[in-house]
N, C-alpha and C. Protein backbone atom coordinates (compact mmCIF):
# COMPACT_ATOMS: atom_id res chain seq x y z
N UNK A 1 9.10 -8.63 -5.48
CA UNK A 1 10.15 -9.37 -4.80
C UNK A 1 11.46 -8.60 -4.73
N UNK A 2 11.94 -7.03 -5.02
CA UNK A 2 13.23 -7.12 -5.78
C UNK A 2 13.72 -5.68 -4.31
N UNK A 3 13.95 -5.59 -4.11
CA UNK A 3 14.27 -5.02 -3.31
C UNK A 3 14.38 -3.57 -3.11
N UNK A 4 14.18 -2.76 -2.20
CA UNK A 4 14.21 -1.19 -3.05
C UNK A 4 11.91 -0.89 -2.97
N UNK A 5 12.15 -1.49 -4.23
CA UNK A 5 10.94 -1.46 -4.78
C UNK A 5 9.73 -2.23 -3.87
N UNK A 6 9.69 -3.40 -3.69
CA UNK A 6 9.07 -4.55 -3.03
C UNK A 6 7.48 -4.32 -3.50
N UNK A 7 6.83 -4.35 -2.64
CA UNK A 7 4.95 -4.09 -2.84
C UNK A 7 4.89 -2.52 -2.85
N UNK A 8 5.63 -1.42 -2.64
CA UNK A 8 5.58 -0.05 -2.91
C UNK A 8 5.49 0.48 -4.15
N UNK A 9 5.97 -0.72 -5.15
CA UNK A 9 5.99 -0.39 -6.59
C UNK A 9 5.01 -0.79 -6.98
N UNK A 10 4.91 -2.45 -6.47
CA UNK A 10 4.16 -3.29 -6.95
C UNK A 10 2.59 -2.99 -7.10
N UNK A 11 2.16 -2.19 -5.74
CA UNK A 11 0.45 -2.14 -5.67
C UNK A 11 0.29 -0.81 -6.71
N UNK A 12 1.11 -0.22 -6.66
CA UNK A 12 0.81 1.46 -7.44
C UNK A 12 0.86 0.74 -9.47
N UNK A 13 1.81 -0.55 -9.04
CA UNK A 13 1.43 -0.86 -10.73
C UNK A 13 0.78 -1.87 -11.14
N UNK A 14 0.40 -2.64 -10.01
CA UNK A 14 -0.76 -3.12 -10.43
C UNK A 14 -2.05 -2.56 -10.61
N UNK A 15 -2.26 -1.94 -10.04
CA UNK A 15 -3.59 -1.14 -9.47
C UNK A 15 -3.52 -0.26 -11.07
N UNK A 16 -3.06 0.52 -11.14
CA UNK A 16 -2.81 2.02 -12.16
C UNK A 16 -2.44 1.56 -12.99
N UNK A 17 -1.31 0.97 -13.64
CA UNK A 17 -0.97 0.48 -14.90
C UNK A 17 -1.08 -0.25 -15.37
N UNK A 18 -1.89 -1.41 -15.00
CA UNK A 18 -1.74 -2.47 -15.36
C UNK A 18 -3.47 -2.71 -14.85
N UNK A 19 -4.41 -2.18 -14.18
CA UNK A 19 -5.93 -1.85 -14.15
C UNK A 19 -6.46 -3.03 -13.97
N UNK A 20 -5.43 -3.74 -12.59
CA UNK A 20 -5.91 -4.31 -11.62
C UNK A 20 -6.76 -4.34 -10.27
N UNK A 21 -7.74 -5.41 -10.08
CA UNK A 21 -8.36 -4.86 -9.28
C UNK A 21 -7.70 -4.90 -8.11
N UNK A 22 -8.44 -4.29 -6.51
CA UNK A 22 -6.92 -3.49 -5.45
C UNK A 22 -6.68 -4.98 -4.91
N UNK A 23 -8.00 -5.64 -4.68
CA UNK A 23 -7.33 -7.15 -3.45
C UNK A 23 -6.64 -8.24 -4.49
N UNK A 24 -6.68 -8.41 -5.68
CA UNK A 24 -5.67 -8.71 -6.23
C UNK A 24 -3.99 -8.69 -6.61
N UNK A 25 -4.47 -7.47 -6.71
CA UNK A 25 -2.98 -6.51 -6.40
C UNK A 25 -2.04 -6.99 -5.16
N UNK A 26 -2.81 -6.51 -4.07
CA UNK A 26 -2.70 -6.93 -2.70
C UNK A 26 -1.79 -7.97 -2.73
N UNK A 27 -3.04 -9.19 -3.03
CA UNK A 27 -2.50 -10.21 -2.35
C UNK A 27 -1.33 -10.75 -3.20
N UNK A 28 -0.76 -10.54 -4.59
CA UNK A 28 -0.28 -11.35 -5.57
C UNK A 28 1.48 -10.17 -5.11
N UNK A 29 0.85 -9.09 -4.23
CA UNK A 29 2.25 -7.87 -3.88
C UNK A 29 2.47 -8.26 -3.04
N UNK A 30 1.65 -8.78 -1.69
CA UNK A 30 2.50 -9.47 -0.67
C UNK A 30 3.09 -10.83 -0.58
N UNK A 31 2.22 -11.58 -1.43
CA UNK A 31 3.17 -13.16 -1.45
C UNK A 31 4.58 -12.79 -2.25
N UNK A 32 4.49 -12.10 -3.09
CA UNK A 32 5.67 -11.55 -3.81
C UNK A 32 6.74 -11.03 -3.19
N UNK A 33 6.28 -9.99 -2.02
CA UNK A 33 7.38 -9.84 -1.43
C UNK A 33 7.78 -10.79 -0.07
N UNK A 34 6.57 -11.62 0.37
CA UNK A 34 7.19 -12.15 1.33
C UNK A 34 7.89 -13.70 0.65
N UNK A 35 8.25 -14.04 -0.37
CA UNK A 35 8.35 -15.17 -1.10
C UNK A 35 10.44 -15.19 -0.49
N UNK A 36 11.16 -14.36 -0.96
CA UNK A 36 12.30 -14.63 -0.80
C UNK A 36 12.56 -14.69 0.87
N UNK A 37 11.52 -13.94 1.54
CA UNK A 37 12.00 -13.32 3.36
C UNK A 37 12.36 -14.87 3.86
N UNK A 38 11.83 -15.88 3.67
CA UNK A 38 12.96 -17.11 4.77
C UNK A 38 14.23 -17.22 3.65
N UNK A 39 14.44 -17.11 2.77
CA UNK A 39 15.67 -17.62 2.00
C UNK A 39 16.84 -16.50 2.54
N UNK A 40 16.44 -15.46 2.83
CA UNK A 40 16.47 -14.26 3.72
C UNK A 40 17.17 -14.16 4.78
N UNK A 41 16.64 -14.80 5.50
CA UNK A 41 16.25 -14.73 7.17
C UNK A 41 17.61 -15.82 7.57
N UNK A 42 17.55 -17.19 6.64
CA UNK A 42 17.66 -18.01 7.09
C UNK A 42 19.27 -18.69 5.98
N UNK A 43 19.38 -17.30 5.09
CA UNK A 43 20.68 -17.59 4.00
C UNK A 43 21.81 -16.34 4.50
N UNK A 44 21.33 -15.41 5.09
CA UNK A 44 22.39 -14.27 5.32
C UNK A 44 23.45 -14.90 6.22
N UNK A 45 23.31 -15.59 6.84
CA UNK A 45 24.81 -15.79 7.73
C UNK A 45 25.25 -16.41 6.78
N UNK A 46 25.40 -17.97 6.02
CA UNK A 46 26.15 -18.35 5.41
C UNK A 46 26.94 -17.44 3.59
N UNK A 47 25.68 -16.22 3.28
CA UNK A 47 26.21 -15.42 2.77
C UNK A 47 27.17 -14.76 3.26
N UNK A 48 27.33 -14.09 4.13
CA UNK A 48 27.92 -12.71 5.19
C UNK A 48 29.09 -14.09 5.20
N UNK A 49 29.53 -15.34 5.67
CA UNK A 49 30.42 -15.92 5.96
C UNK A 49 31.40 -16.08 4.52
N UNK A 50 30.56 -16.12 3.77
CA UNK A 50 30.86 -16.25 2.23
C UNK A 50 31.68 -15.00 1.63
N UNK A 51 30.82 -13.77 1.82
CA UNK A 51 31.11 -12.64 1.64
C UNK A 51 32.56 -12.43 2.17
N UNK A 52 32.54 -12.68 3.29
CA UNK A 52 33.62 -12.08 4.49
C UNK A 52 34.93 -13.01 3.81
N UNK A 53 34.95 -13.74 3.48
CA UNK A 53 36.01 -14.82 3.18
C UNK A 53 37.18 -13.73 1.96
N UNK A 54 36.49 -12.77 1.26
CA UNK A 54 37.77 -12.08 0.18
C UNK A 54 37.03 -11.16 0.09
N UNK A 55 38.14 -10.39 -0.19
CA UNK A 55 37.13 -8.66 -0.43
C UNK A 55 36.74 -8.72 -1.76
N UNK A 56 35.48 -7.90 -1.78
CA UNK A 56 34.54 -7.63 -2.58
C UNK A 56 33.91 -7.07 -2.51
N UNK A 57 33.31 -5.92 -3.28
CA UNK A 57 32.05 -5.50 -2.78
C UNK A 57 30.79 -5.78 -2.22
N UNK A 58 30.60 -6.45 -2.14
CA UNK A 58 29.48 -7.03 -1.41
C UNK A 58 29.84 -7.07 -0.01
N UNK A 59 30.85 -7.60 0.33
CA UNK A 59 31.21 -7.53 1.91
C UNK A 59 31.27 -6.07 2.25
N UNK A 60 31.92 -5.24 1.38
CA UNK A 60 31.77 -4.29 1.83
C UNK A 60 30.47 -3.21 2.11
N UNK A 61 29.21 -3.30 0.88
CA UNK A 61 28.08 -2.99 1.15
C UNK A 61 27.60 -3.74 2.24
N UNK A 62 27.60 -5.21 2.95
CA UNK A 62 26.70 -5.89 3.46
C UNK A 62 27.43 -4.75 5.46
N UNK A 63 28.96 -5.05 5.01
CA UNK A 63 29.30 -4.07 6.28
C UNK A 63 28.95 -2.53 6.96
N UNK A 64 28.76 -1.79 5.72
CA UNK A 64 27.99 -0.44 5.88
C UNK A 64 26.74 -0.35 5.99
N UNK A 65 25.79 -1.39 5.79
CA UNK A 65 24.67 -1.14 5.71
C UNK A 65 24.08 -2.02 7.06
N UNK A 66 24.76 -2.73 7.35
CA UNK A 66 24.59 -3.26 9.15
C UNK A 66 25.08 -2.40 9.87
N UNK A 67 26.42 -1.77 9.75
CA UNK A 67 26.69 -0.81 10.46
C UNK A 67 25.88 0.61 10.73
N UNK A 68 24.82 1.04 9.40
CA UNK A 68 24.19 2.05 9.77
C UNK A 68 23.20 1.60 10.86
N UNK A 69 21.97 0.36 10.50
CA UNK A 69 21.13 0.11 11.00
C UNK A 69 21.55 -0.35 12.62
N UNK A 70 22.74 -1.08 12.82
CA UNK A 70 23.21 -0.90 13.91
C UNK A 70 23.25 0.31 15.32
N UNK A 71 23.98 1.24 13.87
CA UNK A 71 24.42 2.85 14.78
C UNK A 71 22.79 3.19 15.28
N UNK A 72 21.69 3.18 14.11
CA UNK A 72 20.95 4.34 14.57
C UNK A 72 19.39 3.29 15.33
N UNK A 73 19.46 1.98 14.87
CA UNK A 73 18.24 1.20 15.17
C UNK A 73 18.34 0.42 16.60
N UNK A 74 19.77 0.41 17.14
CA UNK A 74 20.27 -0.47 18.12
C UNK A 74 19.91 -0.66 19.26
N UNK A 75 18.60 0.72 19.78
CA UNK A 75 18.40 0.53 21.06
C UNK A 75 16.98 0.02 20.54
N UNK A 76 16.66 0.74 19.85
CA UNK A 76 14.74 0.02 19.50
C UNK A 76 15.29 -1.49 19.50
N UNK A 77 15.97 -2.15 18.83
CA UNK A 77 15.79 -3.85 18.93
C UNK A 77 16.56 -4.24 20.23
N UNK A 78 17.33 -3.42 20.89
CA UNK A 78 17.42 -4.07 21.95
C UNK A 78 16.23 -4.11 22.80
N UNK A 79 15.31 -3.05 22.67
CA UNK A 79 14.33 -3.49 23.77
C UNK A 79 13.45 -3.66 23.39
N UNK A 80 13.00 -4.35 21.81
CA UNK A 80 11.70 -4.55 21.73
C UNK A 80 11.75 -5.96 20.92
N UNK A 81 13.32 -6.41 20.34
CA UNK A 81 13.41 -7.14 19.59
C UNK A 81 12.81 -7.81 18.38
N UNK A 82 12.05 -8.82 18.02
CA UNK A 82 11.74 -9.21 16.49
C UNK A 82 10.60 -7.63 16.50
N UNK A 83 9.90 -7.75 17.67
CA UNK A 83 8.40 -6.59 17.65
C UNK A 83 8.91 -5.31 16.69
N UNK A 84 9.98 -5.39 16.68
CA UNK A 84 10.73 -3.98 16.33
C UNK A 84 10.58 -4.03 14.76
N UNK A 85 10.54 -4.60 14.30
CA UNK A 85 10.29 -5.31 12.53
C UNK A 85 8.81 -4.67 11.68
N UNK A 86 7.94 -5.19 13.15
CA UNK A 86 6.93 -5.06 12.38
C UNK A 86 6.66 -3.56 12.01
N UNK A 87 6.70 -2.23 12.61
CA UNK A 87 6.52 -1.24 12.08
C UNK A 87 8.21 -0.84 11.11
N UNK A 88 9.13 -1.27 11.47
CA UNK A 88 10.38 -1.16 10.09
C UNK A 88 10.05 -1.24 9.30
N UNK A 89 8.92 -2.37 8.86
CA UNK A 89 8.65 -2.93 7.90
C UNK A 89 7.40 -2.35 7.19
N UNK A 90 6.87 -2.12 8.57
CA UNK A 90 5.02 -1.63 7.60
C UNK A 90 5.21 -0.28 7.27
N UNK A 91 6.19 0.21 7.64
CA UNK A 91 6.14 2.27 7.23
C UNK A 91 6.86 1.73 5.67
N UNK A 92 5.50 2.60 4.92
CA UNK A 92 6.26 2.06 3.49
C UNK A 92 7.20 3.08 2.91
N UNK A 93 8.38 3.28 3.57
CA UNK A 93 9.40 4.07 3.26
C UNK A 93 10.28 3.89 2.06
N UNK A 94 11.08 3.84 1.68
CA UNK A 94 12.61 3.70 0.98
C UNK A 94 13.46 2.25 2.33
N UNK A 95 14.14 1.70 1.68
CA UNK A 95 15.20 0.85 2.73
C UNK A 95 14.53 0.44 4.02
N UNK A 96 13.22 0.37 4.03
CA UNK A 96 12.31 -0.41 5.21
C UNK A 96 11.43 -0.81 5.04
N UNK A 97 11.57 -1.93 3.96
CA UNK A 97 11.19 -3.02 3.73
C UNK A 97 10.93 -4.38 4.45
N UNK A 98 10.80 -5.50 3.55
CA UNK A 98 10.98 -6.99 3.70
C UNK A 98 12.52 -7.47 4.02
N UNK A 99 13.13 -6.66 2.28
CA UNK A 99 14.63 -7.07 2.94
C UNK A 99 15.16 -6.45 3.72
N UNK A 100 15.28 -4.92 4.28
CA UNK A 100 16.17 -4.75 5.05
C UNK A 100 15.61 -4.65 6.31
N UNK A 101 14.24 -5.41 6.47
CA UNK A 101 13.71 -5.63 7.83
C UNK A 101 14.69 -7.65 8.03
N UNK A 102 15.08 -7.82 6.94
CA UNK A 102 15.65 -9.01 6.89
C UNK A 102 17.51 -8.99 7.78
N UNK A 103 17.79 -7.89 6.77
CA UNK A 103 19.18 -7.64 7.32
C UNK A 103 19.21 -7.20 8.97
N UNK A 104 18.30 -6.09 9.18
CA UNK A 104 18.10 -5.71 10.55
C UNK A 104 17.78 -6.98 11.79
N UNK A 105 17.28 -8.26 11.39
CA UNK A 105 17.13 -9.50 11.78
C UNK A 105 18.62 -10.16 11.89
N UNK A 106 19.24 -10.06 11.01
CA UNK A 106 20.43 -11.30 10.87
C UNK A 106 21.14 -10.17 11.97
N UNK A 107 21.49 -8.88 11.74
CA UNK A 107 22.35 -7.97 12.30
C UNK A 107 21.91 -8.17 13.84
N UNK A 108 21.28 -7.95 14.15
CA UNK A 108 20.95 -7.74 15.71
C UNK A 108 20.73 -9.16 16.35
N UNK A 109 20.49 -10.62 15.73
CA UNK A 109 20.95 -11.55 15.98
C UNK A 109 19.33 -12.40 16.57
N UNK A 110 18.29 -11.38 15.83
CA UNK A 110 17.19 -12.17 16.22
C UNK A 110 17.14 -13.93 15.73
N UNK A 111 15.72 -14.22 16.39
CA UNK A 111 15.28 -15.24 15.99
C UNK A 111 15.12 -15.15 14.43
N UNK A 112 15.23 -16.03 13.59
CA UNK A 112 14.35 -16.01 12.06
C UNK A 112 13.35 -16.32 12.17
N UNK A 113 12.41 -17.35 12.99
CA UNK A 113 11.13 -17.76 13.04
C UNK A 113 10.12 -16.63 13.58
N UNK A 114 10.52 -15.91 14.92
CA UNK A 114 10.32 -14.62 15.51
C UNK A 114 10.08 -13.68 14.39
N UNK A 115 11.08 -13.59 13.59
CA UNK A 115 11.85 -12.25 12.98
C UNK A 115 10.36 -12.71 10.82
N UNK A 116 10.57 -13.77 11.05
CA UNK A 116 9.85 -14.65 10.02
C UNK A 116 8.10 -13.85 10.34
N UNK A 117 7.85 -14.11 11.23
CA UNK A 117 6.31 -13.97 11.38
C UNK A 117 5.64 -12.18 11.84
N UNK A 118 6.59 -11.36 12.49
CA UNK A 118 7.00 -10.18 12.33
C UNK A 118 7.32 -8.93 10.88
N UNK A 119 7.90 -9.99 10.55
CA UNK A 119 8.05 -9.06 8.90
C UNK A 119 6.95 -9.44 7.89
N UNK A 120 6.21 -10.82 8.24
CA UNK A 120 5.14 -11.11 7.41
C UNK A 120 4.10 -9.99 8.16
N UNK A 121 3.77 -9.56 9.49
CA UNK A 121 3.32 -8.93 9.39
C UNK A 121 3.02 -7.31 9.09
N UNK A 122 4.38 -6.87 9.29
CA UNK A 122 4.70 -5.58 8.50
C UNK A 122 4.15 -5.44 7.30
N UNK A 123 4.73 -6.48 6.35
CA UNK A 123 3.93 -6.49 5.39
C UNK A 123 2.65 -6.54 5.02
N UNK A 124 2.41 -6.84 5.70
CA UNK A 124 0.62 -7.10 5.51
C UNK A 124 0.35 -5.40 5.91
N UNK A 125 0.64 -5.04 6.79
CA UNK A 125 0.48 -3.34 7.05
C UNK A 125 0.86 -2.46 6.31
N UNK A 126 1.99 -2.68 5.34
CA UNK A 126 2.51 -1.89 4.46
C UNK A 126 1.86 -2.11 3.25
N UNK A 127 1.60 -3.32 2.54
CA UNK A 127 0.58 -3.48 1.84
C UNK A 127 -0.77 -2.72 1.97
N UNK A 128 -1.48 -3.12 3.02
CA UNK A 128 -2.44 -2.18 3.15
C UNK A 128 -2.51 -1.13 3.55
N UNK A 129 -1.26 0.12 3.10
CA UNK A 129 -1.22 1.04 3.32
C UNK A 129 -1.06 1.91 2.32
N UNK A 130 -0.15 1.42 1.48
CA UNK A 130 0.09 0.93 -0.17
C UNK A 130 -0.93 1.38 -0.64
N UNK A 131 -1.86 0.23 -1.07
CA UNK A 131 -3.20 -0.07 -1.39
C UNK A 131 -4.44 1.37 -0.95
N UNK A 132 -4.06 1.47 0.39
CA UNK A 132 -5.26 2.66 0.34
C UNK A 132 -4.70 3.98 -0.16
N UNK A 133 -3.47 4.28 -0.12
CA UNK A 133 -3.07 5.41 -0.95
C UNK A 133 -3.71 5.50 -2.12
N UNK A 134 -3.49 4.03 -2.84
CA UNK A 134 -3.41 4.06 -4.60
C UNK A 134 -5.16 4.33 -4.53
N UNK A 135 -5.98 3.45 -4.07
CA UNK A 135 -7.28 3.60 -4.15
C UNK A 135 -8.00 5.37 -3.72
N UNK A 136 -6.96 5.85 -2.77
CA UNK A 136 -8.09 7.33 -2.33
C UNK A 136 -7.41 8.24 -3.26
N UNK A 137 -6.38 7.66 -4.22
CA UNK A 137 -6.27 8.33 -5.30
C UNK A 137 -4.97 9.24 -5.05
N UNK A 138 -3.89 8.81 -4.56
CA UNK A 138 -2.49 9.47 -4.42
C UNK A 138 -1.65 9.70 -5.40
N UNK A 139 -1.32 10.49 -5.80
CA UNK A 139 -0.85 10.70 -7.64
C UNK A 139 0.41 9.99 -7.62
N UNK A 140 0.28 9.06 -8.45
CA UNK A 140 1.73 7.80 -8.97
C UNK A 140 1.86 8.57 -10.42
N UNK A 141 2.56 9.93 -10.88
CA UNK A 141 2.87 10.41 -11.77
C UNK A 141 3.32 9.49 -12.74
N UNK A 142 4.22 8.86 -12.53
CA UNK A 142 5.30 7.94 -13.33
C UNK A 142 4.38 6.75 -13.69
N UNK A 143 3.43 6.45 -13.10
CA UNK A 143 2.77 4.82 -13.61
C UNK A 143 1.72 5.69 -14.76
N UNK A 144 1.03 6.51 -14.94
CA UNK A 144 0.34 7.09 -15.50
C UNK A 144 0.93 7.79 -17.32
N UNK A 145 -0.29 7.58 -18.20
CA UNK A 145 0.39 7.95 -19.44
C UNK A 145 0.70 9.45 -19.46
């Protein structure tokens, strides 16, 4: 669930450290990460309104980090809109995730229900992408004794 990390951590430690089996893993890494995405989807404006009200850091991270995805993501969601999520989301990168396939939603002013069923499916792609790494045997140095 935690951000950063999401099911990228999750399947490599369930699987390897913890000598789980993989569709377990799976499925207990994607409800996990898709568990906060409507609180998400559907809490960032009245956060961001919250935020914005006194300076703080947080307003200020929540402003730089819309502003990047803005600068460099702005024409893909203009012309493909929520569709644009689902591979944000399934490339299991760093910062293209659940949540910041979340922020990239509130920022560009999608639907949440759209933007809701889109990032569930990213996930499901990133999960199972996850998953076949750890299984054809991709070295997770750090989960290992």
């Amino acid at each position: 669930m935690t951000p950063i990390g999401e099911l990228r951590a999750a399947i490599p430690l369930g699987i390897i450290a913890h000598d789980l089996g993989w569709l377990e893993t799976y499925g207990w890494a994607v409800l996990g990460n898709l568990l906060p995405v409507p609180f998400l989807l559907w809490g960032l404006e009245p956060a961001s309104r919250f935020l914005g009200s006194f300076p703080n850091p947080g307003r200020r991270f929540l402003a730089w980090r819309t502003g990047r995805l803005r600068e460099r993501r702005a024409a893909l969601f203009q012309r493909w809109g929520a569709l644009a999520l689902v591979p944000f989301v399934a490339i299991p990168l760093p910062v293209t995730g659940a949540w910041s396939g979340c922020l990239a939603a509130w920022a560009f002013g999608l639907s949440p229900w759209k933007s809701l069923v889109a990032i569930a499916v990213g996930v499901l792609i990133a999960g199972a992408i996850v998953t076949a790494l750890v299984e054809l045997g991709v070295n997770f140095p750090f989960l290992r004794d």
